[in-house]
Protein backbone atom coordinates (compact mmCIF):
# COMPACT_ATOMS: atom_id res chain seq x y z
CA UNK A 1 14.60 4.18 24.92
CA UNK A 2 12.18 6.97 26.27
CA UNK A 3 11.82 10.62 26.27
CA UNK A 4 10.91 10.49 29.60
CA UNK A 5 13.74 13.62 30.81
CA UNK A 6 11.20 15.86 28.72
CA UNK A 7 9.37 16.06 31.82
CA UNK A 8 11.46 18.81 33.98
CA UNK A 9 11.20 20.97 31.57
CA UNK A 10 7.59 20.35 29.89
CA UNK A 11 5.72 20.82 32.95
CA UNK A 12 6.42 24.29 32.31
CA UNK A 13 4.30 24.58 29.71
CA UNK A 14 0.65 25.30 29.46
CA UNK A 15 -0.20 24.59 26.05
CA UNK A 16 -3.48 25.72 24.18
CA UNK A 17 -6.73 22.92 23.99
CA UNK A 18 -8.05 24.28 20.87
CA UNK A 19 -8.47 21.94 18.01
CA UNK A 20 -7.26 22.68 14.11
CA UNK A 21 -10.41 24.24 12.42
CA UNK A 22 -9.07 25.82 9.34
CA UNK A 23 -6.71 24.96 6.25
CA UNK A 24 -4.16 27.12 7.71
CA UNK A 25 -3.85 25.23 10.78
CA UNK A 26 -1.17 23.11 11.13
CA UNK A 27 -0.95 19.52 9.92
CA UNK A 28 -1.68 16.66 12.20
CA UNK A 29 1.77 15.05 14.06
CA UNK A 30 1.92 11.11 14.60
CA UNK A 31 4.34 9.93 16.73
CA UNK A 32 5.71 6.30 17.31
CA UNK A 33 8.07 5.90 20.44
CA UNK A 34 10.53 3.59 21.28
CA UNK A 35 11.47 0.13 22.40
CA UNK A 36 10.23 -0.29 26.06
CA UNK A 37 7.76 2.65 26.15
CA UNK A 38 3.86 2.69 25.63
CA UNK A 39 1.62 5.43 23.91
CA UNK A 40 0.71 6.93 27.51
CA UNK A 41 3.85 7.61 28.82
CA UNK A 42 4.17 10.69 30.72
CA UNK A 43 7.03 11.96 28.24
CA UNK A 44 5.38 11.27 24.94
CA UNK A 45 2.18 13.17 26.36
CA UNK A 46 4.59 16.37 27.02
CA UNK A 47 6.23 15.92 23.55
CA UNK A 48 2.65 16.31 22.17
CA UNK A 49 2.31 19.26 24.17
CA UNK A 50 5.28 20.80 23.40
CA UNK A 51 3.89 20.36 19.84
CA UNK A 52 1.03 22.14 20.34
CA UNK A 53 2.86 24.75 22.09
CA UNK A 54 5.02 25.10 18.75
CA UNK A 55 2.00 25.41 16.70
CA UNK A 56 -1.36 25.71 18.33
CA UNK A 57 -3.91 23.34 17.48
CA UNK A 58 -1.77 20.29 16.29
CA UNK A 59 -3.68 17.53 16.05
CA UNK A 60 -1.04 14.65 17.81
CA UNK A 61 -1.66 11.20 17.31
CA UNK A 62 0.60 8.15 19.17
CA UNK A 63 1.32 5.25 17.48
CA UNK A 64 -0.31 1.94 19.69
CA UNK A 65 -0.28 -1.34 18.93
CA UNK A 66 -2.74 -1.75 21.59
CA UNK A 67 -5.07 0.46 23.48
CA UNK A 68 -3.79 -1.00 26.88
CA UNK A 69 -0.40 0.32 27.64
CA UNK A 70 1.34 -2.42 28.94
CA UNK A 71 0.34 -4.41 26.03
CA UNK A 72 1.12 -1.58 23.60
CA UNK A 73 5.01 -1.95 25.61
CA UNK A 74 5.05 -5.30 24.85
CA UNK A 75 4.65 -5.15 21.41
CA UNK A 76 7.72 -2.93 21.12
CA UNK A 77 9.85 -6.04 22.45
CA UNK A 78 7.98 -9.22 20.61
CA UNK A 79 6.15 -9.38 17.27
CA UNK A 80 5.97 -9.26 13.64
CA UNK A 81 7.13 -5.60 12.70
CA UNK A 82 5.34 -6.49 9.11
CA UNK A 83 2.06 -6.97 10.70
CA UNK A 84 2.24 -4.68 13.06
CA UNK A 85 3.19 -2.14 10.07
CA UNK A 86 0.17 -3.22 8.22
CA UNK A 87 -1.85 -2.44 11.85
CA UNK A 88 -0.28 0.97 11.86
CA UNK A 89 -1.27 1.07 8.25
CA UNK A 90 -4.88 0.36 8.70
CA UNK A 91 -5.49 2.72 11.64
CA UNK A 92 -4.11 5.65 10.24
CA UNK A 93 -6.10 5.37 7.14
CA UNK A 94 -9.31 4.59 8.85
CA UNK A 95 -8.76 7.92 11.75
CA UNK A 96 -11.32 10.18 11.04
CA UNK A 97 -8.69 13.40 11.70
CA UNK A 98 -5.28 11.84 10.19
CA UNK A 99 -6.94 10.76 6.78
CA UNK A 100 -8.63 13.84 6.26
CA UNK A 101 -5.61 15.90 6.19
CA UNK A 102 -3.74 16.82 3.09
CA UNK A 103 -0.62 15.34 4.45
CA UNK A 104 0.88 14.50 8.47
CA UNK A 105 3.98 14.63 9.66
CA UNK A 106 6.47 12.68 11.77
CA UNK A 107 8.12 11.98 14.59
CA UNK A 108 10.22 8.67 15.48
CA UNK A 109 12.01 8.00 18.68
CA UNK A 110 14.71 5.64 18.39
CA UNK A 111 13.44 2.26 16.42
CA UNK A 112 10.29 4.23 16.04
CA UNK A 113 12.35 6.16 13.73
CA UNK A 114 12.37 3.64 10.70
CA UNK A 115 9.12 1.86 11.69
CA UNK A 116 8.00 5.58 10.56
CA UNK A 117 10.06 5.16 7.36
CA UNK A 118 8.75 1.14 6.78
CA UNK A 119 4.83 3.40 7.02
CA UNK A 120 6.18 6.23 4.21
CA UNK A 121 7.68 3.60 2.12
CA UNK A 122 4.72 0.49 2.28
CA UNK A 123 1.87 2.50 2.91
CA UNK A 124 1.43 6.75 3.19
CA UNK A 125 -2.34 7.08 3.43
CA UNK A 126 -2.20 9.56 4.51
CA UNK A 127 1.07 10.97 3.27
CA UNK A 128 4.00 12.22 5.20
CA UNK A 129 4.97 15.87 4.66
CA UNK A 130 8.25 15.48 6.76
CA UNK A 131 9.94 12.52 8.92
CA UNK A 132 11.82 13.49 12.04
CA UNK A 133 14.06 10.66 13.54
CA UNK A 134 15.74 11.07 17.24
CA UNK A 135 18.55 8.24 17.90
CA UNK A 136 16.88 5.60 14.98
CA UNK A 137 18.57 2.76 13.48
CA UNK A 138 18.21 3.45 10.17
CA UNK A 139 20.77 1.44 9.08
CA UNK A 140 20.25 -1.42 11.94
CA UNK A 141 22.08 -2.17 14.75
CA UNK A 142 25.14 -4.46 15.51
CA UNK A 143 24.94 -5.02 18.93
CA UNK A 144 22.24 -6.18 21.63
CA UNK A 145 21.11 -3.17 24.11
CA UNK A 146 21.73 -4.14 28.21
CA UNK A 147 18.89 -4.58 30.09
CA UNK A 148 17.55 -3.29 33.10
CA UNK A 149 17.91 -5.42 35.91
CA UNK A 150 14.07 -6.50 36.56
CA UNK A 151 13.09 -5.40 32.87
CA UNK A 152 12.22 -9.36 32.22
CA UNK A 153 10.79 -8.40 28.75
CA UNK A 154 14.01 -6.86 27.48
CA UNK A 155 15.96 -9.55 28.94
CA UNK A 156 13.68 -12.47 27.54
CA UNK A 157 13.72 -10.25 24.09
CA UNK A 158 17.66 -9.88 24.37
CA UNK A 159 18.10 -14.07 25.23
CA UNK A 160 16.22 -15.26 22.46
CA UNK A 161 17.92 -12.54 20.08
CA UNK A 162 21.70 -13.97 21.34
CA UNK A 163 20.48 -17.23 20.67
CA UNK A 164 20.22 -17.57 16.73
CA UNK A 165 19.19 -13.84 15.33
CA UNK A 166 19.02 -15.46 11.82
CA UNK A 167 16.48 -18.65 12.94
CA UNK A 168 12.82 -17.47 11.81
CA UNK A 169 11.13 -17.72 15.24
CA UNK A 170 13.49 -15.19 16.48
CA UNK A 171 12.60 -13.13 13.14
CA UNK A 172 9.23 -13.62 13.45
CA UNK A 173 8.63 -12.66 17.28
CA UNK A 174 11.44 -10.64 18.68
CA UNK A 175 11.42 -6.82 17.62
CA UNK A 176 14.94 -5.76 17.53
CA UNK A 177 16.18 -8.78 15.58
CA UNK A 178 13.97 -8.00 12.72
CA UNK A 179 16.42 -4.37 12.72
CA UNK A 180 19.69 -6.22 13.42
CA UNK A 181 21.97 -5.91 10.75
CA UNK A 182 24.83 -8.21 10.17
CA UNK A 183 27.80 -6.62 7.81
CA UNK A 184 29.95 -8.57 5.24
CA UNK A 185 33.10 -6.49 5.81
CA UNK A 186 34.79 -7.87 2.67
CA UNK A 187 32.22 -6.07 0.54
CA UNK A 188 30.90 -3.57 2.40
CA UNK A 189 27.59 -5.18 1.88
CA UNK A 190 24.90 -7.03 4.55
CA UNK A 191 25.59 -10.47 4.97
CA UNK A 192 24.14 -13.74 3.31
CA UNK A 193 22.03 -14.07 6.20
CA UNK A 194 21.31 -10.60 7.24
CA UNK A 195 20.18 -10.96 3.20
CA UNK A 196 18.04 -14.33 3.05
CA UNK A 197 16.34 -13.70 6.69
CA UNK A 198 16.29 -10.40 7.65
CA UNK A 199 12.12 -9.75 8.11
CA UNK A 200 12.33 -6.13 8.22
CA UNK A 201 15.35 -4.00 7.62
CA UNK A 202 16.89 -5.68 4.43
CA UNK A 203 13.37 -5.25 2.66
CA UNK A 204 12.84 -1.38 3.44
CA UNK A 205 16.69 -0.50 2.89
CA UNK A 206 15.67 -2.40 -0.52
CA UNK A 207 19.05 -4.33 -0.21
CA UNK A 208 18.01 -7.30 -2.04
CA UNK A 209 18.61 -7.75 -5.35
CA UNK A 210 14.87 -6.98 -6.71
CA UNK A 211 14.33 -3.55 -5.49
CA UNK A 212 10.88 -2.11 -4.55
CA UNK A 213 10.23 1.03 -6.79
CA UNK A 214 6.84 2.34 -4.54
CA UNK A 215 9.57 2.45 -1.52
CA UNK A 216 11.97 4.61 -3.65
CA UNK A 217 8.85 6.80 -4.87
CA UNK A 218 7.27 7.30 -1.67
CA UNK A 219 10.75 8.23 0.72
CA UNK A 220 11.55 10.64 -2.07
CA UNK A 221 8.31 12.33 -1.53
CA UNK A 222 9.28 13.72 1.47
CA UNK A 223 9.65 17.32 2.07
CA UNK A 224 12.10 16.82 4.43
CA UNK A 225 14.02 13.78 5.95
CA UNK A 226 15.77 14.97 9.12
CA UNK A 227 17.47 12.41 11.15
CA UNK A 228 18.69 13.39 14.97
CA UNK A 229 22.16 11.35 16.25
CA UNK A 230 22.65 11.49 19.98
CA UNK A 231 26.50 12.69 20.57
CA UNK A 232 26.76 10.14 23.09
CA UNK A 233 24.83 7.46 22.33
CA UNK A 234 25.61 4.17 24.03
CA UNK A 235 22.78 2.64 23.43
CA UNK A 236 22.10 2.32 19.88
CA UNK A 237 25.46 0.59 18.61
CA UNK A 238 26.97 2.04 15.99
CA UNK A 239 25.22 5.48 16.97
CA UNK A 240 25.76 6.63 13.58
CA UNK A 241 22.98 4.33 12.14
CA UNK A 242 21.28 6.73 12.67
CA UNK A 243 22.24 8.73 9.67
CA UNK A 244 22.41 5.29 7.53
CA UNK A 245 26.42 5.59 7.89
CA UNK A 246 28.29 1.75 7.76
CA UNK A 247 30.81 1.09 10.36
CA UNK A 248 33.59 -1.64 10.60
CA UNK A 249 33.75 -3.47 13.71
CA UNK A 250 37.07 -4.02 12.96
CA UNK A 251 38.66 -0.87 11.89
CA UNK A 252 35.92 1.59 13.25
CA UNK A 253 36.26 2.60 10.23
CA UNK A 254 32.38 5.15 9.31
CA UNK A 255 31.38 5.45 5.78
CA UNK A 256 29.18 7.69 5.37
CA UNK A 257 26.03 7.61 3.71
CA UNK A 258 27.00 9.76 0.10
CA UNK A 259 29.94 6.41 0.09
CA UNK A 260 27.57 3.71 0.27
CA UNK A 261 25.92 2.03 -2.36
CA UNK A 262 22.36 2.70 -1.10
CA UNK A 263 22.66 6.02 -1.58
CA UNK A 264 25.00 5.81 -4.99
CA UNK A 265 22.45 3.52 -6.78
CA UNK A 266 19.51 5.53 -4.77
CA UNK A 267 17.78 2.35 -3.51
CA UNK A 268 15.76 4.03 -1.28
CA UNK A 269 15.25 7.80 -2.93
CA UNK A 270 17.93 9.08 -0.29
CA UNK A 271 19.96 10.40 -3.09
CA UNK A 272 16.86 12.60 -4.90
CA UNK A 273 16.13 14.07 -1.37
CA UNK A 274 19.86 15.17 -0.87
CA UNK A 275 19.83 16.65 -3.71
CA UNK A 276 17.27 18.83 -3.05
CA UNK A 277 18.16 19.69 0.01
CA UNK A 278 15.62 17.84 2.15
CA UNK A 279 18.05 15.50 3.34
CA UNK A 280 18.95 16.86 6.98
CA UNK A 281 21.45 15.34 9.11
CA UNK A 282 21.64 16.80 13.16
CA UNK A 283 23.87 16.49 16.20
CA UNK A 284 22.26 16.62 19.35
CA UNK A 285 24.31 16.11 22.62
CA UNK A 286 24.15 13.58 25.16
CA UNK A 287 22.59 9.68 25.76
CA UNK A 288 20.70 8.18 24.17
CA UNK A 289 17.14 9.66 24.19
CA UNK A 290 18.24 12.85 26.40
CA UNK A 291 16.67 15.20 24.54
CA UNK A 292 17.70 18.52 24.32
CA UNK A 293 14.92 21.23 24.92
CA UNK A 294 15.78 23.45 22.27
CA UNK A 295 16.83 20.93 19.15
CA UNK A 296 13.46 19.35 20.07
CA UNK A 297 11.62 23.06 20.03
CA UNK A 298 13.50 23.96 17.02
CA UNK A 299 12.54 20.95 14.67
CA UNK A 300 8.79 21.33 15.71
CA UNK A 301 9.09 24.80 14.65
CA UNK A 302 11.25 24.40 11.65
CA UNK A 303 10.04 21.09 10.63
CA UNK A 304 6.05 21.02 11.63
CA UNK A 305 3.20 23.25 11.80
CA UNK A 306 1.44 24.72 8.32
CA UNK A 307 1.79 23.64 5.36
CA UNK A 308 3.93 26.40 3.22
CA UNK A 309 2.91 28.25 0.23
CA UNK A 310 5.61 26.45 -1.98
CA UNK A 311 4.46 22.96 -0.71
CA UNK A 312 3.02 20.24 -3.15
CA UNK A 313 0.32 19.49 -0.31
CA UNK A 314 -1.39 23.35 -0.58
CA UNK A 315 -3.74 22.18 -3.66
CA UNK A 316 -5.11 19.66 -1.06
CA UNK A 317 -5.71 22.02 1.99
CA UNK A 318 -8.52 23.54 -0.07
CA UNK A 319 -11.41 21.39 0.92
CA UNK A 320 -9.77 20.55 4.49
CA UNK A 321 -11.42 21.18 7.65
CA UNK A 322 -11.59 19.60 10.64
């Protein structure tokens, strides 16, 4: 799951060194990438410069769960997703540059995508302005991905998740489990287990019966909430997780998100952003992590950069300076 076809057209660019020095710059960008990559790879390095090219003098930031990069790939295949949130947690408070800034925004590829949202919902120090998803499973996934053939981490990741999703060793160490979603098709609903076990997904979709308020407050926050489906996504199964949509194995049946209860009772604060217009929902075409050049450009330049006179964050760029 990496944005590694950036590169053809990226090297193109020669983007600016300079670093943010006034309030009017624009705000810092964080960026968590996918299952399988690592914080150095070539592509995220050009997304960050495309970034910069956008806006000069972003500040970009990638997500690592370690400073080597073949650990930092590991991680995105076995762990705790709760303590490696509460990791992510800690380092963004403690940067020097990210928790200075009135605000930051966002940018998730694929299950970096709600790991982004589990950050705005548990934690934002510093605050999110706007979250950007490409190809996320917001809504969890029902199938297992295929492997590469000599990719022994996905394939030793995949086996144990085949083996009992529910069992909490699997929930505990494998990634992508603690996203799996199982679906009680009789009421629409996740299932018992998907309820009782789920480590990660059930608790910041707030599907359990005692609902977190602070995860409500904090999603609703956002100034905008745009989420990025690939047309023809194989990979992520159903695709349209992506834009929390529920669909029946057996009918193929999509409800989307405005039918579903999480947005109905507002478990999350998806409702108050759609109603405000901040709740975005995109089409861009191809696989699964081909990005397209100018749906990339165009959400950097609609969705990044300054902070706007109408923003709540403005009050706080006063005293900022980097």
């Amino acid at each position: 799951m990496r944005p590694t076809t950036l590169a053809a057209f990226l090297t193109l660019l020669s983007p600016s060194t300079a670093l943010p020095t006034t309030s009017s710059d624009p705000l810092p960008l964080v960026i968590w990438h996918g299952l399988g990559d690592n914080y150095l790879a070539e592509g995220l390095q050009e997304v960050g410069e495309l970034a910069e090219k956008v806006h000069p003098g972003t500040f970009v930031y990638n997500v690592r769960l370690d400073n080597d990069a073949g650990s930092d790939r590991t991680a995105t295949f076995f762990g705790n997703v709760t303590t490696q949130l509460e990791q992510v947690c800690e380092d963004l408070a403690a940067h020097p540059i990210l928790s200075s800034a009135p605000a930051i925004d966002a940018l998730g590829f694929s299950q970096g995508g709600q790991f982004l949202r589990g950050y705005i919902e548990r934690c934002n120090k510093p605050p999110v302005r706007s979250l950007v998803t490409f190809g996320s499973q917001h809504n969890g996934i029902a199938k297992f991905q295929a492997c590469g053939p000599t990719d022994w981490l996905c394939k030793g990741a995949m086996g144990l998740l085949r083996s009992n999703a529910w069992s909490g060793f699997v929930q505990n160490r494998v990634v992508p489990a603690q996203y799996y979603r199982e679906l009680n098709e009789s009421t629409g609903l996740g299932s018992d287990n998907y309820l009782e076990h789920s480590n990660f997904l059930a608790d910041i979709n707030n599907e359990r019966a005692l609902k977190n308020e602070t995860y409500k407050k904090n999603l609703a926050s956002l100034e905008k909430f745009v989420m990025f489906v690939f047309a023809d996504d194989t990979t992520v199964i159903p695709k349209e997780t992506g834009w929390f949509a529920e669909v029946n194995a057996t009918s193929e049946e999509v409800t989307k998100i405005q039918d579903r209860t999480i947005y109905k009772e507002d478990w999350i604060g998806l409702k108050q952003l759609d109603e405000k217009g901040a709740l975005i929902f995109k089409n861009t075409p191809g696989e699964h992590m081909r990005l397209d050049e100018d749906d990339l450009e165009d959400a950097f330049r609609e969705y990044f950069g300054p902070v706007s006179k109408k923003s709540v964050f403005q009050e706080a760029l006063v005293d900022w300076e980097l």
